[in-house]
Protein backbone atom coordinates (compact mmCIF):
# COMPACT_ATOMS: atom_id res chain seq x y z
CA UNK A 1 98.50 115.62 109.93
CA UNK A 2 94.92 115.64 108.37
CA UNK A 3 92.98 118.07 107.52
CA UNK A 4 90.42 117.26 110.25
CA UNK A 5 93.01 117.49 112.68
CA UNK A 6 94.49 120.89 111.19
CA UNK A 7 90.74 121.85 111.35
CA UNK A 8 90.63 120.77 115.43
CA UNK A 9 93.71 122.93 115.93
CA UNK A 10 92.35 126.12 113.96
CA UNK A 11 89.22 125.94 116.27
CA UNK A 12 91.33 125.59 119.86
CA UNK A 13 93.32 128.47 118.42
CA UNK A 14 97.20 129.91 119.38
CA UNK A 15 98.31 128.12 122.74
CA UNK A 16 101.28 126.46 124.27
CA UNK A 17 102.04 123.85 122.02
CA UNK A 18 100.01 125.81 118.86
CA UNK A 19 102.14 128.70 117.18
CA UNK A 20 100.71 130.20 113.43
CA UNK A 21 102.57 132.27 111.09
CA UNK A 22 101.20 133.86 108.00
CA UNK A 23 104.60 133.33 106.06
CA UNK A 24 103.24 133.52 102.81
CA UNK A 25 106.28 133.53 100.44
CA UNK A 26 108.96 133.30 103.11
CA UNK A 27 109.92 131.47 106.70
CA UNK A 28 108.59 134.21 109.09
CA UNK A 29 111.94 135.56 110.43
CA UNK A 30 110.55 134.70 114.28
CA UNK A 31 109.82 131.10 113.16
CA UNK A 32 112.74 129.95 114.79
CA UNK A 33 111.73 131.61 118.30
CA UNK A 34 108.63 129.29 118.19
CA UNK A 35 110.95 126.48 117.19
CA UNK A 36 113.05 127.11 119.94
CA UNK A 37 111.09 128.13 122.28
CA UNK A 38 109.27 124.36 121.70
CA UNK A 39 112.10 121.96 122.35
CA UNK A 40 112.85 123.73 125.32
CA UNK A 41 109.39 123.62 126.70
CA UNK A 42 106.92 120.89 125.90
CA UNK A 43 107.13 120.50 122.06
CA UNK A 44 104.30 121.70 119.56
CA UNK A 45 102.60 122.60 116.44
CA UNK A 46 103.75 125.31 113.54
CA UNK A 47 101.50 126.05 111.02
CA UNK A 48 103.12 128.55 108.25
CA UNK A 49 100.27 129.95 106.52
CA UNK A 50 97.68 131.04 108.86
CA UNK A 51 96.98 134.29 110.47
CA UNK A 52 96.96 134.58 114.24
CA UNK A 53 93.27 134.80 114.17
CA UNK A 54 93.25 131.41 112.71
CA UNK A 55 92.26 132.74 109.45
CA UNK A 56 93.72 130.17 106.74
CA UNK A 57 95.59 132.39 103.37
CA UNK A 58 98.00 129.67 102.81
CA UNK A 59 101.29 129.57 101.68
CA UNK A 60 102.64 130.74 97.81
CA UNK A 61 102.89 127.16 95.82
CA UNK A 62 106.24 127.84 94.33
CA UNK A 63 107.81 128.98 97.81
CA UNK A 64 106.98 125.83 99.23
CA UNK A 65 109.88 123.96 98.66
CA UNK A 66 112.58 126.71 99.55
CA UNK A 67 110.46 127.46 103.16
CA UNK A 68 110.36 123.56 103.94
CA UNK A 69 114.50 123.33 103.06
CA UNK A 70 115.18 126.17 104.75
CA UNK A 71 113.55 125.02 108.21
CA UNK A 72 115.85 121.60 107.54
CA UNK A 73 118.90 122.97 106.63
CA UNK A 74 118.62 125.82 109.63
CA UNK A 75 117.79 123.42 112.35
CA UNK A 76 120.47 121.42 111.12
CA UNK A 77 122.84 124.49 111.66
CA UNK A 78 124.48 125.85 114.78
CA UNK A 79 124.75 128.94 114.31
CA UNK A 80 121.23 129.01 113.69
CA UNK A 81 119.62 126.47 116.16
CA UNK A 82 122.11 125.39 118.81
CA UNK A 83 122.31 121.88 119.45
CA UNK A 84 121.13 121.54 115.87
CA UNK A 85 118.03 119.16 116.39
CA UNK A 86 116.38 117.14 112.86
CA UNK A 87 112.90 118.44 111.81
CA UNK A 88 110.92 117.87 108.94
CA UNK A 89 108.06 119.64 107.40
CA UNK A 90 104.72 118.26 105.51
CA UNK A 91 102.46 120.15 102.65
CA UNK A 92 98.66 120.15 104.40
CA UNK A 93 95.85 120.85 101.16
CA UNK A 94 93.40 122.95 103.40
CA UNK A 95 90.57 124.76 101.23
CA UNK A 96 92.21 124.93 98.50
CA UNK A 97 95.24 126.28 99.77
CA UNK A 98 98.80 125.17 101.23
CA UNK A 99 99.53 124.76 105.01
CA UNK A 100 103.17 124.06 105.76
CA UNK A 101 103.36 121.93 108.92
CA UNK A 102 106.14 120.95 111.74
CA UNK A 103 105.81 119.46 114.58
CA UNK A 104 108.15 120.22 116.85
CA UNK A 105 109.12 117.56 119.90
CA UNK A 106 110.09 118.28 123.28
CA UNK A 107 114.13 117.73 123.32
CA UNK A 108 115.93 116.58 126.21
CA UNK A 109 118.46 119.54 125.86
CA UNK A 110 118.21 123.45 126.30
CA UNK A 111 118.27 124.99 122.72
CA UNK A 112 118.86 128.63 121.63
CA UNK A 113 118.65 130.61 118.30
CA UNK A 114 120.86 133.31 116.81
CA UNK A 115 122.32 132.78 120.66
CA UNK A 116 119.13 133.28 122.53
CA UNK A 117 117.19 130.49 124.61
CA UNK A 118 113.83 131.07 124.06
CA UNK A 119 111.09 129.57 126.44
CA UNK A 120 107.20 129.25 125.74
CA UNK A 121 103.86 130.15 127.86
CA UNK A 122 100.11 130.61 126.72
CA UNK A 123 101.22 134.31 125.36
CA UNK A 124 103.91 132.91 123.10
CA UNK A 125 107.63 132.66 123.05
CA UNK A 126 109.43 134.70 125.40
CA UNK A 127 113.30 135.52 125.42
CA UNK A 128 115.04 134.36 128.88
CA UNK A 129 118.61 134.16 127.76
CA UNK A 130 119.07 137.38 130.44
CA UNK A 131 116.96 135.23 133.31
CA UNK A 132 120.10 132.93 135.10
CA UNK A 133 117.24 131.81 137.35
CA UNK A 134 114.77 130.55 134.12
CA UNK A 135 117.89 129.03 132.49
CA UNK A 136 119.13 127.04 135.41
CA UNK A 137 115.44 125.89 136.22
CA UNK A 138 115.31 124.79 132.78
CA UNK A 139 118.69 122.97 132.75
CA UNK A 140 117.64 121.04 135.89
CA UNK A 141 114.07 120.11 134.60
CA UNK A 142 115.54 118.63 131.36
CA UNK A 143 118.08 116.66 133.70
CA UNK A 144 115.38 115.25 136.05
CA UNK A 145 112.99 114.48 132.87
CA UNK A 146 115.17 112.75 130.26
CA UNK A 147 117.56 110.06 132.33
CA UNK A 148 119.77 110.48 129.71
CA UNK A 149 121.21 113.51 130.47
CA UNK A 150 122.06 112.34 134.00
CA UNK A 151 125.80 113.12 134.59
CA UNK A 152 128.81 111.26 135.70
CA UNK A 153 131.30 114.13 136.87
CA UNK A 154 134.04 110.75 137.61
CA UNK A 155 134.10 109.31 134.19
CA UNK A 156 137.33 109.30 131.84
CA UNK A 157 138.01 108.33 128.33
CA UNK A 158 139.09 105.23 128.79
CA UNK A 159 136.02 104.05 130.17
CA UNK A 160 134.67 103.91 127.01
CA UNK A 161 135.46 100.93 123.90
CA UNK A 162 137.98 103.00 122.01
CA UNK A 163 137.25 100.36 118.63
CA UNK A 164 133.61 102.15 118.56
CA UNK A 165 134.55 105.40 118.19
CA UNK A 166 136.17 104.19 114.75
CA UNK A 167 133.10 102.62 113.71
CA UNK A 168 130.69 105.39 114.70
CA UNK A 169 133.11 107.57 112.48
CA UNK A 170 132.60 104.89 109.46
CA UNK A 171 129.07 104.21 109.76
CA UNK A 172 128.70 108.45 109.77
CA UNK A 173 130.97 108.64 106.84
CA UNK A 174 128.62 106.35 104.69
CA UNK A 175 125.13 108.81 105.52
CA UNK A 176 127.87 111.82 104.38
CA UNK A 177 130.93 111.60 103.01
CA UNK A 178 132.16 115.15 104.94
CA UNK A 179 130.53 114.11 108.23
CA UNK A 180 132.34 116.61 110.93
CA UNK A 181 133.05 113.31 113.15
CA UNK A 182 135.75 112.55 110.56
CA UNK A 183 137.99 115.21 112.10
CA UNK A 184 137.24 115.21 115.44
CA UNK A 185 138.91 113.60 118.26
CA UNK A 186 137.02 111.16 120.54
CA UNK A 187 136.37 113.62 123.09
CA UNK A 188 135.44 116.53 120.30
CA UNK A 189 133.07 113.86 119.12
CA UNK A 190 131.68 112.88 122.37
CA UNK A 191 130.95 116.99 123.24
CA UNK A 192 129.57 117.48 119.79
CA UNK A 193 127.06 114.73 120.36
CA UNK A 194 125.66 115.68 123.53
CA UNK A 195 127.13 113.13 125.76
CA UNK A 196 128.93 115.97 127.87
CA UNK A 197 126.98 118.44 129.80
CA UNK A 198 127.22 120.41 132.52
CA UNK A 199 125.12 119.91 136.08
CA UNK A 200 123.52 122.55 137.02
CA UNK A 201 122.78 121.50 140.52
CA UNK A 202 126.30 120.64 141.25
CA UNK A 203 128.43 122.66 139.37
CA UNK A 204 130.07 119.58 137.57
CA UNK A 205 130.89 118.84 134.20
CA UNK A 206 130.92 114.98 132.59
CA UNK A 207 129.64 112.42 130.50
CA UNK A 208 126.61 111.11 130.39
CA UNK A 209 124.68 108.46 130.71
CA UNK A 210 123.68 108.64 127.08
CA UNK A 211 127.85 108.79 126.25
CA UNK A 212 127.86 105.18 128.57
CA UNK A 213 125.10 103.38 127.07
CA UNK A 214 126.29 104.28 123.54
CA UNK A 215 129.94 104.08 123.83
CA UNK A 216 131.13 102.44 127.31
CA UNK A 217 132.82 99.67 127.84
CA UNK A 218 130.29 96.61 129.02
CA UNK A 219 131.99 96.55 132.72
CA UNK A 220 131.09 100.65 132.96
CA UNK A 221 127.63 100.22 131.96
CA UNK A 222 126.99 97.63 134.41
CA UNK A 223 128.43 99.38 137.48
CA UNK A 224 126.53 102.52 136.10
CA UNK A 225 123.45 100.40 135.21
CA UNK A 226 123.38 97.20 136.49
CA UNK A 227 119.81 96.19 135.00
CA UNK A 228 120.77 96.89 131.69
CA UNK A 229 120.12 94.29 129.08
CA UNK A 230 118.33 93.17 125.94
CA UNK A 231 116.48 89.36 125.93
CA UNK A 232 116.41 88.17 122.77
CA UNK A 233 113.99 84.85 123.03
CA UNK A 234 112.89 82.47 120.03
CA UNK A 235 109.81 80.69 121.17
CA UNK A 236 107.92 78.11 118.98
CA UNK A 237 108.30 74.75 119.37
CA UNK A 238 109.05 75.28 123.45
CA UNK A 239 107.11 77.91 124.12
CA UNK A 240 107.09 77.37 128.15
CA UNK A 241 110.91 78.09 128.23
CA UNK A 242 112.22 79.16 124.67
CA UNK A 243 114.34 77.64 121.56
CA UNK A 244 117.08 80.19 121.43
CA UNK A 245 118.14 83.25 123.24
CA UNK A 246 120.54 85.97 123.42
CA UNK A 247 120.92 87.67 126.55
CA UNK A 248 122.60 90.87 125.47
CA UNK A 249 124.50 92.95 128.10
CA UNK A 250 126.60 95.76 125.99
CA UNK A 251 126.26 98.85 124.51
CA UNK A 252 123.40 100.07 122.29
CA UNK A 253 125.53 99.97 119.27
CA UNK A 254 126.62 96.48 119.77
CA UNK A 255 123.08 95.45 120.80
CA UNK A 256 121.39 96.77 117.43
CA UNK A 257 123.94 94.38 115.78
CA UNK A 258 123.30 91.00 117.84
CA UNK A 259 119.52 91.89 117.87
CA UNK A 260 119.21 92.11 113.87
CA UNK A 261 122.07 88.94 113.82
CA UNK A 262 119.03 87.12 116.08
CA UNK A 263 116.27 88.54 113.25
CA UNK A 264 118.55 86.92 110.55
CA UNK A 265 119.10 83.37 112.01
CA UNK A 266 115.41 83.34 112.89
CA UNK A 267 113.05 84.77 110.34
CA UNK A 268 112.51 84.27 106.62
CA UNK A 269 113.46 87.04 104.21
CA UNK A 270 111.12 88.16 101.71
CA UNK A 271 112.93 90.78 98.52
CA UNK A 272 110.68 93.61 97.35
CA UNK A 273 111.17 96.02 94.56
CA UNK A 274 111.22 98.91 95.63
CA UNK A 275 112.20 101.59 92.47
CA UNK A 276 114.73 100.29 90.54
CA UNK A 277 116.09 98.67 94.12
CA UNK A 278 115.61 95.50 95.47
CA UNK A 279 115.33 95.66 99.32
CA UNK A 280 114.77 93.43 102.37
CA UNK A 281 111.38 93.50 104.03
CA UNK A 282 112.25 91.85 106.90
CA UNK A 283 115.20 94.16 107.42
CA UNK A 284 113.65 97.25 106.46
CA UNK A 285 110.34 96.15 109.71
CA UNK A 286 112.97 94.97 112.23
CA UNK A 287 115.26 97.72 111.76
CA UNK A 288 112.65 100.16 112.62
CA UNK A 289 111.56 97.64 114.99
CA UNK A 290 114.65 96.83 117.35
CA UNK A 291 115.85 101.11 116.56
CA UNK A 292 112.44 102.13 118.57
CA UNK A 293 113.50 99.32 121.65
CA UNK A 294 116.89 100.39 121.84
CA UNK A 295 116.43 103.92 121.72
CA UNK A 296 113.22 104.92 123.03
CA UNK A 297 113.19 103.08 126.49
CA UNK A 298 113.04 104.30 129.49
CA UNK A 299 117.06 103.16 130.98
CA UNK A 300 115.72 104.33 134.88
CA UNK A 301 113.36 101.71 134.71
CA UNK A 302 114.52 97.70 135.86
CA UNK A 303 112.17 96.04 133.43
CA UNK A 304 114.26 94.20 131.10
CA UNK A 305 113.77 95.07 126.97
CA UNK A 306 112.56 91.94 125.24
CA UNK A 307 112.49 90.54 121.75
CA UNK A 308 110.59 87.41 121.14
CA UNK A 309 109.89 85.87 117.89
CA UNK A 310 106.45 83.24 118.39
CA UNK A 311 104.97 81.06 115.86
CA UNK A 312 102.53 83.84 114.51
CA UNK A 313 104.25 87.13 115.84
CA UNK A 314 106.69 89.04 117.05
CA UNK A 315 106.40 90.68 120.46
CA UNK A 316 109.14 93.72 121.32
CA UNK A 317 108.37 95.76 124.73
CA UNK A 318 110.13 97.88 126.82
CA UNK A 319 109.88 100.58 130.03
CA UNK A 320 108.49 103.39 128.63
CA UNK A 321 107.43 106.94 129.74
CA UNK A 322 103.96 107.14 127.67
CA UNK A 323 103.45 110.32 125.96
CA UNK A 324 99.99 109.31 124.92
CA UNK A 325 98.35 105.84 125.45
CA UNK A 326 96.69 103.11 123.73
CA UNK A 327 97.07 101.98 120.21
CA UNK A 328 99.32 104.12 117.69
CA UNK A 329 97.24 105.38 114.66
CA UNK A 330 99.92 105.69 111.97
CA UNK A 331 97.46 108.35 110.27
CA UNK A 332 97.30 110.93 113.36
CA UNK A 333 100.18 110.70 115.95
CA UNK A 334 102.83 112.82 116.95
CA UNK A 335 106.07 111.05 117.64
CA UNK A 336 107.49 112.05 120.76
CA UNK A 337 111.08 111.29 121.25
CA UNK A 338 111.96 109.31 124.66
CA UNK A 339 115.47 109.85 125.00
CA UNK A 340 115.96 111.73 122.06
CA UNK A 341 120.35 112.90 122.08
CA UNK A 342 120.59 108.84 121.69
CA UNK A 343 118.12 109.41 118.71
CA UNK A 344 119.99 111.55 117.47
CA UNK A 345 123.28 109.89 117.41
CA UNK A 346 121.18 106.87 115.58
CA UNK A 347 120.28 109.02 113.15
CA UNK A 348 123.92 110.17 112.89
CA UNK A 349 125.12 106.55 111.66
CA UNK A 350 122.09 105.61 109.57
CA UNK A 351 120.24 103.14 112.47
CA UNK A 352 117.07 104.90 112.42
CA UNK A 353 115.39 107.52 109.98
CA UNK A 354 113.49 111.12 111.10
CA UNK A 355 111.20 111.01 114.32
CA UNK A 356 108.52 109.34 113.17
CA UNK A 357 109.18 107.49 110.22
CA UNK A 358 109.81 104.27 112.03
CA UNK A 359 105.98 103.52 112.41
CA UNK A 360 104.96 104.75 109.06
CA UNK A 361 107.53 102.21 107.33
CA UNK A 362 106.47 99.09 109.82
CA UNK A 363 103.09 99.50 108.74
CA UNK A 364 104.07 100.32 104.76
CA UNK A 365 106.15 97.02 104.84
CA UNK A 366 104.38 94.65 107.14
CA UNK A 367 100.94 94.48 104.84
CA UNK A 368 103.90 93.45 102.18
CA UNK A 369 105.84 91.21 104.35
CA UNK A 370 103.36 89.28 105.90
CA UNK A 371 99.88 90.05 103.50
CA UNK A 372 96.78 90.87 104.87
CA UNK A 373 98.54 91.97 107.91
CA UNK A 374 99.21 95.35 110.22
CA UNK A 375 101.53 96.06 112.95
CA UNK A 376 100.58 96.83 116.09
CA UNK A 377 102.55 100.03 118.76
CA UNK A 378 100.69 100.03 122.05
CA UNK A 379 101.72 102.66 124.03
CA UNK A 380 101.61 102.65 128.00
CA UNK A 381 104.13 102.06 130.85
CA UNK A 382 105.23 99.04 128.78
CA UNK A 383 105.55 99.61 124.95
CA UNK A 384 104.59 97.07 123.04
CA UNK A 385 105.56 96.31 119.11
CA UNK A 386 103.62 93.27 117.65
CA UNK A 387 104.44 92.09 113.78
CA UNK A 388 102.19 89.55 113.17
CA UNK A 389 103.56 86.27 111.36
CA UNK A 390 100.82 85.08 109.93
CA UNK A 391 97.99 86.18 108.08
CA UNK A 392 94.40 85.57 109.06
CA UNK A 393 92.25 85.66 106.09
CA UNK A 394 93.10 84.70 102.82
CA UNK A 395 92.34 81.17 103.59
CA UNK A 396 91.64 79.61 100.05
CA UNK A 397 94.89 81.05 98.89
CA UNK A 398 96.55 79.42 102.13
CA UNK A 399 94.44 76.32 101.51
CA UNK A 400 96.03 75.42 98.07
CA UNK A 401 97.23 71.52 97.90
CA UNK A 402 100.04 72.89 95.75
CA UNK A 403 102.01 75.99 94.77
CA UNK A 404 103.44 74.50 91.55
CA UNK A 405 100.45 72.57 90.18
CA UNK A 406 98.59 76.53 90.17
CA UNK A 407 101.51 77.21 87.57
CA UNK A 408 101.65 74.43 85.58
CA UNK A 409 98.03 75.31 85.14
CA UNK A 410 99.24 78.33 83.85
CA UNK A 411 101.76 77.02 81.31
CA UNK A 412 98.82 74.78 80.45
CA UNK A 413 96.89 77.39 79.76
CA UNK A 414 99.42 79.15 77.55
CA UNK A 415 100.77 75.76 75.74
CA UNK A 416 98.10 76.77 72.74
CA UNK A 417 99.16 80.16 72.43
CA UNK A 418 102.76 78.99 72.16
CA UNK A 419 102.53 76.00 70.16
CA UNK A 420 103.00 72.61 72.16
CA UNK A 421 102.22 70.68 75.04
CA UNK A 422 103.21 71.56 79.14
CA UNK A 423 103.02 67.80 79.43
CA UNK A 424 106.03 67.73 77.06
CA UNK A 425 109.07 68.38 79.73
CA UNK A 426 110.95 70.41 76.28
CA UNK A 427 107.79 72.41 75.50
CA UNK A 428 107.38 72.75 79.38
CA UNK A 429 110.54 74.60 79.18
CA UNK A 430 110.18 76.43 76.25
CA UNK A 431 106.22 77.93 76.92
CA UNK A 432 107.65 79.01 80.36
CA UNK A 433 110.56 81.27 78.57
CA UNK A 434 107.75 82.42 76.08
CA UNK A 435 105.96 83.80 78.61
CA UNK A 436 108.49 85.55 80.28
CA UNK A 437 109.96 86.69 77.34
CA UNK A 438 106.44 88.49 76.16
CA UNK A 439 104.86 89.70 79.27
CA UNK A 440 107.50 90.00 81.77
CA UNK A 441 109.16 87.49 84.25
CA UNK A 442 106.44 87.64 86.88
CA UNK A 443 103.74 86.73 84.48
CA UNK A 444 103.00 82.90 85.83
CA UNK A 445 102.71 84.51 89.37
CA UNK A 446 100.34 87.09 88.90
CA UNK A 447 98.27 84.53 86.88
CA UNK A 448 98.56 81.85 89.83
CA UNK A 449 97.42 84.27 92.14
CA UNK A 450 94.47 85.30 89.62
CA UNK A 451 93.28 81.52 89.56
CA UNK A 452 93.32 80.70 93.58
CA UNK A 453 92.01 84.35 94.17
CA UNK A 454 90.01 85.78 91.10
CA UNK A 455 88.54 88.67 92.88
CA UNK A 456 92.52 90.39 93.78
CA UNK A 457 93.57 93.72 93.00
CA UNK A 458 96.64 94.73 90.98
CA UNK A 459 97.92 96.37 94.50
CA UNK A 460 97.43 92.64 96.47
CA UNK A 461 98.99 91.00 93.45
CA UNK A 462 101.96 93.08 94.29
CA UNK A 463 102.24 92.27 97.72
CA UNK A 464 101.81 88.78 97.15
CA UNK A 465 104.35 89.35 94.66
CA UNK A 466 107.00 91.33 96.27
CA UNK A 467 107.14 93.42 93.21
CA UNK A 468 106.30 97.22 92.68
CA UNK A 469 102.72 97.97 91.94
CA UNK A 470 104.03 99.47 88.45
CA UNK A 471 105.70 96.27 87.16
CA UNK A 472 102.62 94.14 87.70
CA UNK A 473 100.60 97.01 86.42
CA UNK A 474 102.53 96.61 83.54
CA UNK A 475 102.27 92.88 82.74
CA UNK A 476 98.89 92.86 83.37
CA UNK A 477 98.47 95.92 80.58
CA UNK A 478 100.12 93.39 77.74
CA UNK A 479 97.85 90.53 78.95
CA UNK A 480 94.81 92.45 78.49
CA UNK A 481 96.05 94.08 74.98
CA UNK A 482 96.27 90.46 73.78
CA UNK A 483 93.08 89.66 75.37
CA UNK A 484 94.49 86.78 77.26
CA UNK A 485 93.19 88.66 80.71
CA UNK A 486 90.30 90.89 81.61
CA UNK A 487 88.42 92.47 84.57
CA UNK A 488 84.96 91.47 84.97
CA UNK A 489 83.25 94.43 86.69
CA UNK A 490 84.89 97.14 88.50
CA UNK A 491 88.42 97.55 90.25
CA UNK A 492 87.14 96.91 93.87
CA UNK A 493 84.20 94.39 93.13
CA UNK A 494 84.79 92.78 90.20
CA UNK A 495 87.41 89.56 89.09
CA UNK A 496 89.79 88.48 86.90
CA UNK A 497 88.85 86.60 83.44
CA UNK A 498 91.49 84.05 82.37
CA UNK A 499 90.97 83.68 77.98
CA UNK A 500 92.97 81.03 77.84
């Protein structure tokens, strides 16, 4: 959130989906009503550290970080939030002062706190644990909403692929060595997941659709669902038919698997430091990428999911049940989870991060990926993902006859300093282990870059790069102590001066 929009919300005041608590040094002791009271209704805002008249006092700095761990460790508790549900909290600087913010989506399931189910109107959050008549109309609204809850009173165990249930267990086991699912049974884990409720219309109990589509056997989901399926298309050289395709027909688990196989065979991979870590752009983007198809479609819907990788893009849409529409702003959404016990369950076995975070990394590692680039999320009946391919601008760099000639060039350039000539194949040798050696392994790059583009910046030297912003930061310090390298004017409109 920004401060503009905290600033639009301070204005409109307390409401439905708006809840303030002064909280000062401590989580308000009702903050969990609001919480509660949220999932169960429509979702909305917390601020911790305004007044209810909207008057901002902010929160104590140094009980920042024990009220934003206790909101995630007591949503992540059932005896304090029951189904636990994953939240996390962000720091807002507001006038000087510290505004703790949640935002708090509408979840498919009823909740309650310290036992109580708490529901929300225009006056605030309001106990109806007492009202059968609330509860049950709130039980039957969240089953008519979210199509994953709908129940199948006549399905057994052994509908379901009994070799998943070990996997789950070891994919949970490596996001937390004492996951609970370790000692549960296949049932106990299928209950403590959400993927048995009971129908409050009918009076049955059974597994749900969510339990089918994660779990079942591919026969069960196809009498249960018979649309159901993933098209995985490559598309470049025959792009009125296609090049390759996987028409995928199983369970989501399964399908997250064949759909990142597809990624693999199909697109380049591009390593990035990251830390001390090297990591894998293009599995770090399509991870988030094929998570959000699988996960946040609409399964009601007969519109088949697709995945197509084109010459300059690639295109991911599914049925959807828009929140918001238009184009996603990764600086001022709020992520609204479409089916969100399956979410969960992701998150369980490390497939997809918090609510949220799924845009915020495409568009962190797309501009890296693919430079000069941004991801698109259109959302309307259809959701769209588009991760462009190719870069539009950058058309000298594009344009250069030859990669290796701009770094001989360099080793040229660098032959004096070193003693010897780059036309000598030994010396050739010998300047390029000189230069790694003194300024760092990435030296001829940055300098290549710095010829075909003198006017970069140390962040799009990076990108280009695949390499942290502080390692080229660094080389580039020892070029300029030696006086080999030097900015001509200023950060943004300035170049680079080769002394060589």
């Amino acid at each position: 959130m920004t401060p503009e929009k905290l600033k639009e919300i301070l204005q409109k005041g307390e409401g439905i989906e708006v809840e303030f608590k002064t909280s000062h040094f401590e989580l308000s002791k009702d903050a969990f009503e609001s919480i509660c009271a949220f999932l169960n209704r429509r979702g909305g805002y917390l601020l911790l550290g305004i007044k209810n008249d909207g008057t901002v006092e902010g929160v104590i700095e140094g009980c920042v970080k024990d009220i934003i761990n206790n909101i995630v460790t007591s949503a992540n508790n059932p005896q304090k939030l029951s189904p636990p549900f994953y939240l996390s909290a962000q720091v807002i600087e507001f006038e000087g002062k510290k505004v703790i913010y949640v935002y708090v989506p509408e979840s498919s399931q009823v909740h309650s706190t310290n036992g109580k189910i708490f529901d929300r109107n225009e006056d605030g959050d309001f106990d109806i644990t007492r009202q059968t008549e609330q509860v049950t109309q709130l039980y039957l609204r969240k089953q008519a909403t979210y199509s994953e809850n709908r129940i199948y009173p006549y399905l057994k165990l052994s509908d379901f692929k009994q070799e998943l249930f070990s996997r789950v267990r070891t994919l949970a086991k490596n996001e937390r060595a004492d996951h609970p699912w370790q000692d549960l049974s296949d049932e106990e884990l299928l209950r403590s997941a959400g993927l048995f409720k009971h129908d409050h219309q009918t009076g049955k109990d059974g597994y749900t659709l969510a339990a089918v589509l994660l779990l079942g056997k591919d026969e069960v989901i196809q009498s249960v669902l018979p649309h159901h399926k993933t098209d995985a298309i490559l598309r470049v050289e025959n792009v009125d038919r296609y090049d390759d395709r996987d028409d995928i027909r199983t369970n989501l688990i399964e399908s997250y698997d064949r759909l990142m196989a597809f990624v693999r065979k199909h697109l380049p991979d591009k390593f990035y430091q990251e830390g001390d870590q090297r990591v894998s752009l293009r599995d770090r983007i399509f991870r988030e990428v094929v998570g959000n198809l699988l996960i946040h479609r609409e399964f009601a819907n007969a519109f088949p999911a697709k995945f197509i990788i084109e010459k300059d893009r690639v295109l991911a849409e599914n049925w959807n049940r828009p929140h918001d529409g238009g184009v996603i702003d990764p600086a001022n959404f709020s992520p609204y989870p479409k089916n969100p016990v399956i979410a969960k369950f992701f998150k369980e076995i490390g497939r997809v991060d918090e609510l949220g975070s799924g845009v915020r990394n495409t568009f962190k590692y797309c501009g890296i990926y693919t430079p000069g680039t941004k991801p698109e999320f259109i959302e309307e009946d259809v959701f769209r993902t588009i991760i462009p391919l190719k870069a539009e601008e950058d058309k000298e760099a594009v344009s250069a006859s030859n990669w290796d000639e701009v770094r001989t060039k360099v080793r040229r350039k660098f032959g004096e300093k070193f003693g010897g000539s780059s036309e000598n194949e030994e010396d050739y040798g010998r300047i390029a282990e000189e230069i790694r050696k003194t300024y760092g392994r990435n030296t001829e790059e940055i300098m290549a870059w710095m010829l075909l583009k003198p006017e970069i910046t140390m962040e799009e030297v990076a990108q280009r790069i695949n390499r942290s912003q502080s390692t080229v930061e660094k080389t580039i310090k020892k070029l300029r102590e030696d006086e080999i390298l030097e900015r001509v004017g200023s950060t943004k409109a300035g170049y680079w001066k080769i002394n060589l």
